[in-house]
N, C-alpha and C. Protein backbone atom coordinates (compact mmCIF):
# COMPACT_ATOMS: atom_id res chain seq x y z
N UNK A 1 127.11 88.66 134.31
CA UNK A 1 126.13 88.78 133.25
C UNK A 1 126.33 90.09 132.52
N UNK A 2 126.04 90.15 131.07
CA UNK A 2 126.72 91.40 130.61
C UNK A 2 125.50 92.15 131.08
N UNK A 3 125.76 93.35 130.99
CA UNK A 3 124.72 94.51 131.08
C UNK A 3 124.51 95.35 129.82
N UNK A 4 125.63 95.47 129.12
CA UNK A 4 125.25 95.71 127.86
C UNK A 4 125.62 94.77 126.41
N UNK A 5 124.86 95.10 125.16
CA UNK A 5 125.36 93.97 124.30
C UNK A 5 126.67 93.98 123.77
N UNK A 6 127.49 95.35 123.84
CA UNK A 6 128.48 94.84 123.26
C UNK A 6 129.95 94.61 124.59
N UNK A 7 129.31 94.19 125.86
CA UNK A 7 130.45 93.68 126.50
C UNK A 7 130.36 92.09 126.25
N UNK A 8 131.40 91.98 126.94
CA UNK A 8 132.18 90.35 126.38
C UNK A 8 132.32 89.59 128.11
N UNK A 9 131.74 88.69 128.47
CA UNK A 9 132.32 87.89 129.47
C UNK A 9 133.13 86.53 129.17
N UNK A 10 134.19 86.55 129.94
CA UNK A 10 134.69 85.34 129.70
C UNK A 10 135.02 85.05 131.12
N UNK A 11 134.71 83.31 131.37
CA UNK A 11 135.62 82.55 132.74
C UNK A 11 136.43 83.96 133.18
N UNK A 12 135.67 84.68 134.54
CA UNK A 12 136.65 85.43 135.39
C UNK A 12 137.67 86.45 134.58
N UNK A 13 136.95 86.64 133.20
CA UNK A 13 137.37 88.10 132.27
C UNK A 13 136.15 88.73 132.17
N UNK A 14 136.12 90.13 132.22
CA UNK A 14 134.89 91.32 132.15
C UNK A 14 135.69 92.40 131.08
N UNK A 15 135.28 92.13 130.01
CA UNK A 15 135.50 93.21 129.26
C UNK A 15 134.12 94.47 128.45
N UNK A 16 134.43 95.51 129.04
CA UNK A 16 133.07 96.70 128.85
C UNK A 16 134.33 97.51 128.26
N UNK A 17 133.20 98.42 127.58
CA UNK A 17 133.82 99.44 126.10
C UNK A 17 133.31 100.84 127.48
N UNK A 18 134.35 101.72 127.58
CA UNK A 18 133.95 102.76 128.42
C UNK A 18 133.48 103.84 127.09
N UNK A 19 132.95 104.69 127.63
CA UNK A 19 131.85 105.80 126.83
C UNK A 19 132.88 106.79 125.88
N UNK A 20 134.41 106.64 126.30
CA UNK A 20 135.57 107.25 125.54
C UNK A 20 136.21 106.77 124.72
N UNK A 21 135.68 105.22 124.46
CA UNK A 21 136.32 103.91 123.68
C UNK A 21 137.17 103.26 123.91
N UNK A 22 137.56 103.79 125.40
CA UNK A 22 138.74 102.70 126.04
C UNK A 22 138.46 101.35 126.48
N UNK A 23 138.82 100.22 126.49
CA UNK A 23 138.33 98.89 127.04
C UNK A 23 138.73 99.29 128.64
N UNK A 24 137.68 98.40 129.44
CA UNK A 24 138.02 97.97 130.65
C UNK A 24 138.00 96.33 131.08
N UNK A 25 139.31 96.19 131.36
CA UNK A 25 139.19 93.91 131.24
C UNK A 25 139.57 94.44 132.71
N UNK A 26 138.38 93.62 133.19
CA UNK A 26 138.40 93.38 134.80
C UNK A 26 138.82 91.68 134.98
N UNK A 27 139.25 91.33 135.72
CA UNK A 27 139.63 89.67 136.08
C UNK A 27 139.36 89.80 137.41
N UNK A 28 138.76 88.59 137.90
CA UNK A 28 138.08 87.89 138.74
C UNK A 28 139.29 87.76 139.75
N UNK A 29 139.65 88.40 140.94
CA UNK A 29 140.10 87.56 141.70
C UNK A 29 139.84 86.64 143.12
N UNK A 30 138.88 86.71 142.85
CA UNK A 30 137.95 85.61 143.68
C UNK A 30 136.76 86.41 144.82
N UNK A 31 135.88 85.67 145.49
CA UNK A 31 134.84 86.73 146.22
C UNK A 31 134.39 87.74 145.78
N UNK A 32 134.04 87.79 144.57
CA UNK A 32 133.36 88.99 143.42
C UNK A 32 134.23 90.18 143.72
N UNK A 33 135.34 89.95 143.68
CA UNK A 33 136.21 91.53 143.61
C UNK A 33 137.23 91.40 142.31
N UNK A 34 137.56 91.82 141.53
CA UNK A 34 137.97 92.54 140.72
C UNK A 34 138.98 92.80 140.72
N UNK A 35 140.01 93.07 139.70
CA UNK A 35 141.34 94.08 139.25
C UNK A 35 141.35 94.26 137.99
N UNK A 36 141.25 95.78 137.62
CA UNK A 36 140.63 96.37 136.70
C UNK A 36 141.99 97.21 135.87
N UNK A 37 142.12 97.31 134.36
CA UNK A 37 142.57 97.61 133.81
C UNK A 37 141.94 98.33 132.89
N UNK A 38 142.36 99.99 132.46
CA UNK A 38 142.31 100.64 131.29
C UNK A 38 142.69 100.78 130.01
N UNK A 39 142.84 100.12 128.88
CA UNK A 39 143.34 99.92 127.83
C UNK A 39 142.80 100.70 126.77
N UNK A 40 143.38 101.40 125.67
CA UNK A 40 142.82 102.49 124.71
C UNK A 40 142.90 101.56 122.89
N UNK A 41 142.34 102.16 122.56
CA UNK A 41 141.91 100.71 121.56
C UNK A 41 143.57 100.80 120.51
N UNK A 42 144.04 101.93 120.75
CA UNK A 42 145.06 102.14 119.78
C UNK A 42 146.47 101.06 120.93
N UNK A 43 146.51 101.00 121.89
CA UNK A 43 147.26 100.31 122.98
C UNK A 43 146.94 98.39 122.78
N UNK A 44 145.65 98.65 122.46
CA UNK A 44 145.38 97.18 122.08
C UNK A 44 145.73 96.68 121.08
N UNK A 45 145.70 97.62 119.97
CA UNK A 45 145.84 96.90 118.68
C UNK A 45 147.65 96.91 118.59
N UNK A 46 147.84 97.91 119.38
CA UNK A 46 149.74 97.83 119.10
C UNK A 46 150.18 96.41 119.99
N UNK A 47 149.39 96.16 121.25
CA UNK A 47 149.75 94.48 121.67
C UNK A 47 149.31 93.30 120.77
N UNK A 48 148.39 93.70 119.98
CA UNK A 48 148.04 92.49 119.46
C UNK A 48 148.41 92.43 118.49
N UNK A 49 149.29 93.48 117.53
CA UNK A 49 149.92 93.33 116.60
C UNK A 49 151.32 92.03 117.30
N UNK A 50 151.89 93.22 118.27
CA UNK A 50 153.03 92.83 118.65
C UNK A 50 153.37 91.34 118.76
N UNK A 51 152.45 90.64 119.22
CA UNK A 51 152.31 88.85 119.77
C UNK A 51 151.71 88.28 118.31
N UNK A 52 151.14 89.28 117.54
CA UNK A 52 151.10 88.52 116.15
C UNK A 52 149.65 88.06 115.76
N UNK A 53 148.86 88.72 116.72
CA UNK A 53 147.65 88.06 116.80
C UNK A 53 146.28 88.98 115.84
N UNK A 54 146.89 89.84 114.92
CA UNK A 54 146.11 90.82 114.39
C UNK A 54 147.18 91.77 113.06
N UNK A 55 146.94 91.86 112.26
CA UNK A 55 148.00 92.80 111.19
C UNK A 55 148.15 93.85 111.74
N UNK A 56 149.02 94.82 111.12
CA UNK A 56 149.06 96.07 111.72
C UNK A 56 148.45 97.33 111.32
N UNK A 57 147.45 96.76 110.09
CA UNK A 57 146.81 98.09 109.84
C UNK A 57 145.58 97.06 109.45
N UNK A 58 144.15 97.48 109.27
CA UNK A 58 143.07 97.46 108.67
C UNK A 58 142.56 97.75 107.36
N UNK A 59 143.15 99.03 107.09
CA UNK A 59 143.08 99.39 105.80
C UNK A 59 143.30 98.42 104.74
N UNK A 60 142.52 98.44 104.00
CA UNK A 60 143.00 97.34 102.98
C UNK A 60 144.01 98.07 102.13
N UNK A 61 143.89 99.64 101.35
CA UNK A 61 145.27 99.81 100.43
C UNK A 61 146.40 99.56 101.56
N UNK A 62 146.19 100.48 102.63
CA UNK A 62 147.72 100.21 103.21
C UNK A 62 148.32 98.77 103.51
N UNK A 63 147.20 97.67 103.65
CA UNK A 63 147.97 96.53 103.84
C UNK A 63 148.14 96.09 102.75
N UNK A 64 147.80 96.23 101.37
CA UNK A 64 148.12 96.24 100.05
C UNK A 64 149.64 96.79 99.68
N UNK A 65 149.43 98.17 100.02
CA UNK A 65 151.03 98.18 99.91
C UNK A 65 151.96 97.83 100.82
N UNK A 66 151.93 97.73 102.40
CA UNK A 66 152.37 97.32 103.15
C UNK A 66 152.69 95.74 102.30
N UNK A 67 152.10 95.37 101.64
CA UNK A 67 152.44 93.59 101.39
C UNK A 67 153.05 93.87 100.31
N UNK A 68 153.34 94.66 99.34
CA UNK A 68 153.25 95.03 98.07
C UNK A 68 155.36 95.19 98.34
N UNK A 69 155.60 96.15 99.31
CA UNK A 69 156.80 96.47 100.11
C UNK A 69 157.37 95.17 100.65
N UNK A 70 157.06 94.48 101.40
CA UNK A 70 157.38 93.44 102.03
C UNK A 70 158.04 92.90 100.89
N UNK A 71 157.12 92.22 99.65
CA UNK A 71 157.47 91.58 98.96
C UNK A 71 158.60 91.62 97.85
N UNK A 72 158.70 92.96 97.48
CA UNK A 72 160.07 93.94 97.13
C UNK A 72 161.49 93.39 97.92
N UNK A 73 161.21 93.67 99.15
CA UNK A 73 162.38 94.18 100.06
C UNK A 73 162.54 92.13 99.96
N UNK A 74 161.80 91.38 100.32
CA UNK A 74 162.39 90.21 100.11
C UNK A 74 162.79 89.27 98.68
N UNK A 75 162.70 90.28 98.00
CA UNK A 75 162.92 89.68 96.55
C UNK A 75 164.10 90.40 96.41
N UNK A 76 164.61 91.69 96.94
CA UNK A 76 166.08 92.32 96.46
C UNK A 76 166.91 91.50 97.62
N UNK A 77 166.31 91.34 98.36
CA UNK A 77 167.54 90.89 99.47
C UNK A 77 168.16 88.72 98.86
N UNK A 78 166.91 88.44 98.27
CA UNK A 78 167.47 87.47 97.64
C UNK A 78 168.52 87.62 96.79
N UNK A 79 167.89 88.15 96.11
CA UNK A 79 169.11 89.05 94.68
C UNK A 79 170.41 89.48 95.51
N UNK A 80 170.33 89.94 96.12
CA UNK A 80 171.74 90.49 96.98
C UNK A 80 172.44 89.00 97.45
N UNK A 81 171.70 88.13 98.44
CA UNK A 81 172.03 86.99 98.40
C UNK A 81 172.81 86.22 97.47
N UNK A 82 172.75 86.20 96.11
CA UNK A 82 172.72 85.47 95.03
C UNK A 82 174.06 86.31 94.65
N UNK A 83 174.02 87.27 94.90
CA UNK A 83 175.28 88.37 94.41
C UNK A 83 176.39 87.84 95.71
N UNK A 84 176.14 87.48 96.69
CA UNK A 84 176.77 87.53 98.29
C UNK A 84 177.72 86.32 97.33
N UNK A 85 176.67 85.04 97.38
CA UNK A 85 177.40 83.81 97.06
C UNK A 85 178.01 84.10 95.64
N UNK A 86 178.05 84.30 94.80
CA UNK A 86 178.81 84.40 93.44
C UNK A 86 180.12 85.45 93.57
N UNK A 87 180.46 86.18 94.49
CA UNK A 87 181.21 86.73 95.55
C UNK A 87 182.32 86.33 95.48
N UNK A 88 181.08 85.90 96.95
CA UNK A 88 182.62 84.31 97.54
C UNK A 88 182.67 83.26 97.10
N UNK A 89 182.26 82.76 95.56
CA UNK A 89 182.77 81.74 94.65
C UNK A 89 183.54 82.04 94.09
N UNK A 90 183.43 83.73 93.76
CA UNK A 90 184.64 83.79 92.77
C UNK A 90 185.85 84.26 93.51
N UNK A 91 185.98 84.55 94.97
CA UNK A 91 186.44 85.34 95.57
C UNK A 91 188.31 85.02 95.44
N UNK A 92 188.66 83.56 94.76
CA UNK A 92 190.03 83.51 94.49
C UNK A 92 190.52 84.12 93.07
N UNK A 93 189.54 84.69 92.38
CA UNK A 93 189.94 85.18 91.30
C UNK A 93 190.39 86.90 91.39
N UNK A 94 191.39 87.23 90.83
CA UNK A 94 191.70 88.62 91.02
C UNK A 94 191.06 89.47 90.90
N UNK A 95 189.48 89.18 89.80
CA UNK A 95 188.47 90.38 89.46
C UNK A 95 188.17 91.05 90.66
N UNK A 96 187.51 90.76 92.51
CA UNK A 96 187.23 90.07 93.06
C UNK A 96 187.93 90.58 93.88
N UNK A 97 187.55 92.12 94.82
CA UNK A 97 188.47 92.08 96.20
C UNK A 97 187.30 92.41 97.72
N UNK A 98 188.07 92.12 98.51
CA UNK A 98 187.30 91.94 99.90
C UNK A 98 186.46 93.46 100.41
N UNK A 99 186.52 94.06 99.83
CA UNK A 99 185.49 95.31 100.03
C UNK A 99 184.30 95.36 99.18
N UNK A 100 184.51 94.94 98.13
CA UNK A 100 182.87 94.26 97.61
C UNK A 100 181.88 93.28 98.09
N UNK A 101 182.78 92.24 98.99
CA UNK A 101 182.24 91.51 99.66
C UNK A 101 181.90 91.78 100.79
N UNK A 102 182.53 92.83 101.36
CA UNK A 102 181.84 92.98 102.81
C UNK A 102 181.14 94.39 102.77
N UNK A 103 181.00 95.17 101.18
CA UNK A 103 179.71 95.51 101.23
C UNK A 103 178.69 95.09 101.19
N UNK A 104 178.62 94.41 100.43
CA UNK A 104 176.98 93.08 99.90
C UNK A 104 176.60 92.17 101.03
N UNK A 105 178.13 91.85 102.01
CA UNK A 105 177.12 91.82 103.28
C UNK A 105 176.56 91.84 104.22
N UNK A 106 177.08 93.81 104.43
CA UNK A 106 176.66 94.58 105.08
C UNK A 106 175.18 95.26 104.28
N UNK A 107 175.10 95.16 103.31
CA UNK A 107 173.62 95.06 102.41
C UNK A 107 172.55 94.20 103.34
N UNK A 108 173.02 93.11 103.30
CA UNK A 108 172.49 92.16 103.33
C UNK A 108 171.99 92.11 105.14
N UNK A 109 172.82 92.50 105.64
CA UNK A 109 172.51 92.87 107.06
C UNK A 109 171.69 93.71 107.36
N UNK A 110 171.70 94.87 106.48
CA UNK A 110 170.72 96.12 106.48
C UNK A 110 168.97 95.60 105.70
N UNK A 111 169.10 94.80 104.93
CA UNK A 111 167.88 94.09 104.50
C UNK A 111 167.49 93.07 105.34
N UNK A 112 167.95 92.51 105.82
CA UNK A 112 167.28 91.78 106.59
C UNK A 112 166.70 92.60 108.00
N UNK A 113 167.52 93.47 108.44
CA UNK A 113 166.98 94.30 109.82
C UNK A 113 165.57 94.83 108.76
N UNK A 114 165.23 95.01 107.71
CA UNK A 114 164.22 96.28 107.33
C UNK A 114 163.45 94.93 107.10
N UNK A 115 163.42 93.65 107.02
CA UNK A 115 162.82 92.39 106.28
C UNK A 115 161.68 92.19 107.87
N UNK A 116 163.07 92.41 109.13
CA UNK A 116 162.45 91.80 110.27
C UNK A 116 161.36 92.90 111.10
N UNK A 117 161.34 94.00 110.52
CA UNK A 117 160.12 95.02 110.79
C UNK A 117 159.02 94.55 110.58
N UNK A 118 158.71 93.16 109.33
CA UNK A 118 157.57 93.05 108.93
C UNK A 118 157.27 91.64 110.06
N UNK A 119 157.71 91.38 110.54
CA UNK A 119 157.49 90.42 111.68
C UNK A 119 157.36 90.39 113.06
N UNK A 120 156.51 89.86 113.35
CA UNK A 120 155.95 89.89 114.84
C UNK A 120 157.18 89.64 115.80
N UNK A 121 157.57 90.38 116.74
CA UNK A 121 158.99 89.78 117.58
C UNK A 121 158.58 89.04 118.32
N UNK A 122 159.46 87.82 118.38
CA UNK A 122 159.47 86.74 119.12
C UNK A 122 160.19 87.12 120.38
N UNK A 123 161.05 87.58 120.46
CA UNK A 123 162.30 87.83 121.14
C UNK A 123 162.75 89.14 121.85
N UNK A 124 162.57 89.12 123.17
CA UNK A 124 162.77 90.76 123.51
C UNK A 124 164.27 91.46 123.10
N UNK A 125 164.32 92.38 122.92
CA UNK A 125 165.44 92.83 122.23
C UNK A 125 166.58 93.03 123.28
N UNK A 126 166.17 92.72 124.41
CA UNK A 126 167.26 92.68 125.30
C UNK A 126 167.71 91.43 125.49
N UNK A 127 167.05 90.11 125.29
CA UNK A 127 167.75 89.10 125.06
C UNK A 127 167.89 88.19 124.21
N UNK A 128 168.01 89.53 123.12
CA UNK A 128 168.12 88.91 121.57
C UNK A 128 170.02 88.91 121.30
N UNK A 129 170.18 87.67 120.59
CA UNK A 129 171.57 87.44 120.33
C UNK A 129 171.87 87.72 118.87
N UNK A 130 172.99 87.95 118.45
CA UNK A 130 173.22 88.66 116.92
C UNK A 130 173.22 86.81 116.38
N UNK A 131 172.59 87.02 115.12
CA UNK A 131 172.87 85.71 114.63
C UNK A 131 174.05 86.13 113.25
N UNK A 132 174.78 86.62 113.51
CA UNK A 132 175.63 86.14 112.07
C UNK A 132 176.80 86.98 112.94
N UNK A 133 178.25 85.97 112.40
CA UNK A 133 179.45 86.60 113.02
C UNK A 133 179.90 88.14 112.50
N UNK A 134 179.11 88.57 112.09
CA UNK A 134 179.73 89.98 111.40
C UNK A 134 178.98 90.80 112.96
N UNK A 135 177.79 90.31 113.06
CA UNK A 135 176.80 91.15 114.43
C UNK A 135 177.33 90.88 115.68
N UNK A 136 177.62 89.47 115.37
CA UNK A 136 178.43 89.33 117.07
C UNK A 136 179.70 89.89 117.46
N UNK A 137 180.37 89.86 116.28
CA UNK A 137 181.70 91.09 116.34
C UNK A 137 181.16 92.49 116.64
N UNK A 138 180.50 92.88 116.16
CA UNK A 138 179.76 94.59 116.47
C UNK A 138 179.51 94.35 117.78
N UNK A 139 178.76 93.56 118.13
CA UNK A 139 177.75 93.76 119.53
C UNK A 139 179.34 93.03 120.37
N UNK A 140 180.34 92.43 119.86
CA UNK A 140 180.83 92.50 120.76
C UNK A 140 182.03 93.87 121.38
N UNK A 141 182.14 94.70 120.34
CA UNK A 141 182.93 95.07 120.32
C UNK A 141 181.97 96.82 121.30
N UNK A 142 181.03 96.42 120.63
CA UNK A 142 180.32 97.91 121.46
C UNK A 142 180.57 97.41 123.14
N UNK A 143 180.42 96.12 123.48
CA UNK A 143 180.32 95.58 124.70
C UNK A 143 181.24 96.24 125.26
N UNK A 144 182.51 95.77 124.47
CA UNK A 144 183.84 96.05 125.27
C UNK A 144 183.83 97.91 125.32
N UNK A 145 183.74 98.62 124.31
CA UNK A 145 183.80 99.97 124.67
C UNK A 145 182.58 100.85 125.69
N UNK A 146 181.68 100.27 126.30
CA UNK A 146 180.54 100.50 127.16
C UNK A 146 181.16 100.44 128.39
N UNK A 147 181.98 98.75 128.66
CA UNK A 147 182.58 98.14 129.45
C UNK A 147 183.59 99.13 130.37
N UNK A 148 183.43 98.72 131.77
CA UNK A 148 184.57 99.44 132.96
C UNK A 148 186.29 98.95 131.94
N UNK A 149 187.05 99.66 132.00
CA UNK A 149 188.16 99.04 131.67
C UNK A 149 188.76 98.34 132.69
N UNK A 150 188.29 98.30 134.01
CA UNK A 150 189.10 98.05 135.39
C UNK A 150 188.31 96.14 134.79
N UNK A 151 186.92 96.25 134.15
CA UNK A 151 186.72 94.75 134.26
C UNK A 151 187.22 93.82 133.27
N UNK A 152 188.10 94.73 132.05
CA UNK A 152 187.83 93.94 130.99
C UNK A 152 189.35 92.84 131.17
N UNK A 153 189.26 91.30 130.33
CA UNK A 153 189.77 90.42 130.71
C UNK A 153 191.78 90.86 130.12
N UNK A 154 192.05 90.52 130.33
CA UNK A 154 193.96 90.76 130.06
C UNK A 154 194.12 89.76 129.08
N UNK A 155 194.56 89.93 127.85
CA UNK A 155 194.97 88.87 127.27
C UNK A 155 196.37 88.35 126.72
């Protein structure tokens, strides 16, 4: 039963606001005993950003420009896109050599890493896989120089 109004009970969750503003979520583990956790409201809101379940700021200008940015950075990275493919359409014509192209999309790699800041991670970064063969060449190649040389394969 709460004891005060602004705690929260839920099914075998006890959440009370301590007098410093830290949460305490107690869970039920059976025979009225308890396991109790300290959480600080700035710790909460960085998990509940994280899983996606809350924005990352309150403020309304900052999430104004925060959206204002977002929407920039995915409107040039189209444009870069659009530049990527007209590229490599024209890429048999002599105007047209392979260092323009693998700047625009190494651009394009760098916009999308600054695109995926604005998104909740799905994916822990330790068993996140490169999705485009330009990343899997990098990540493979850091592999191999990290790598024992006694393990690496003979080819």
């Amino acid at each position: 039963m709460n004891t005060n109004p602004g705690d929260l009970e839920i099914t075998d969750l006890r959440i009370t606001r301590e007098a410093n503003g830290d949460l305490n979520l107690q869970q039920s583990v059976g025979c009225g005993e308890y396991h109790a956790v300290l959480v600080s409201p700035t710790h909460m809101r960085a998990i509940l950003h994280h899983f996606g379940l809350v924005p990352i700021t309150t403020d309304p200008t900052a999430a104004r420009t925060i959206a204002r940015l977002e929407r920039r950075l995915r409107l040039v990275r189209d444009e870069v896109e659009l530049l990527d493919s007209w590229l490599h359409a024209e890429s048999s014509a002599d105007r047209i050599n392979l260092e323009e192209m693998v700047k625009c999309r190494g651009i394009l790699v760098l916009l999308d890493e600054f695109i995926r800041d604005f998104e909740p991670e799905t994916v822990s970064p330790a068993t996140h896989t490169p999705d485009t063969p330009g990343k899997a060449a990098q990540a493979s190649k850091k592999a191999a120089a990290e790598a024992n040389p006694a393990q690496l394969p003979l080819e």
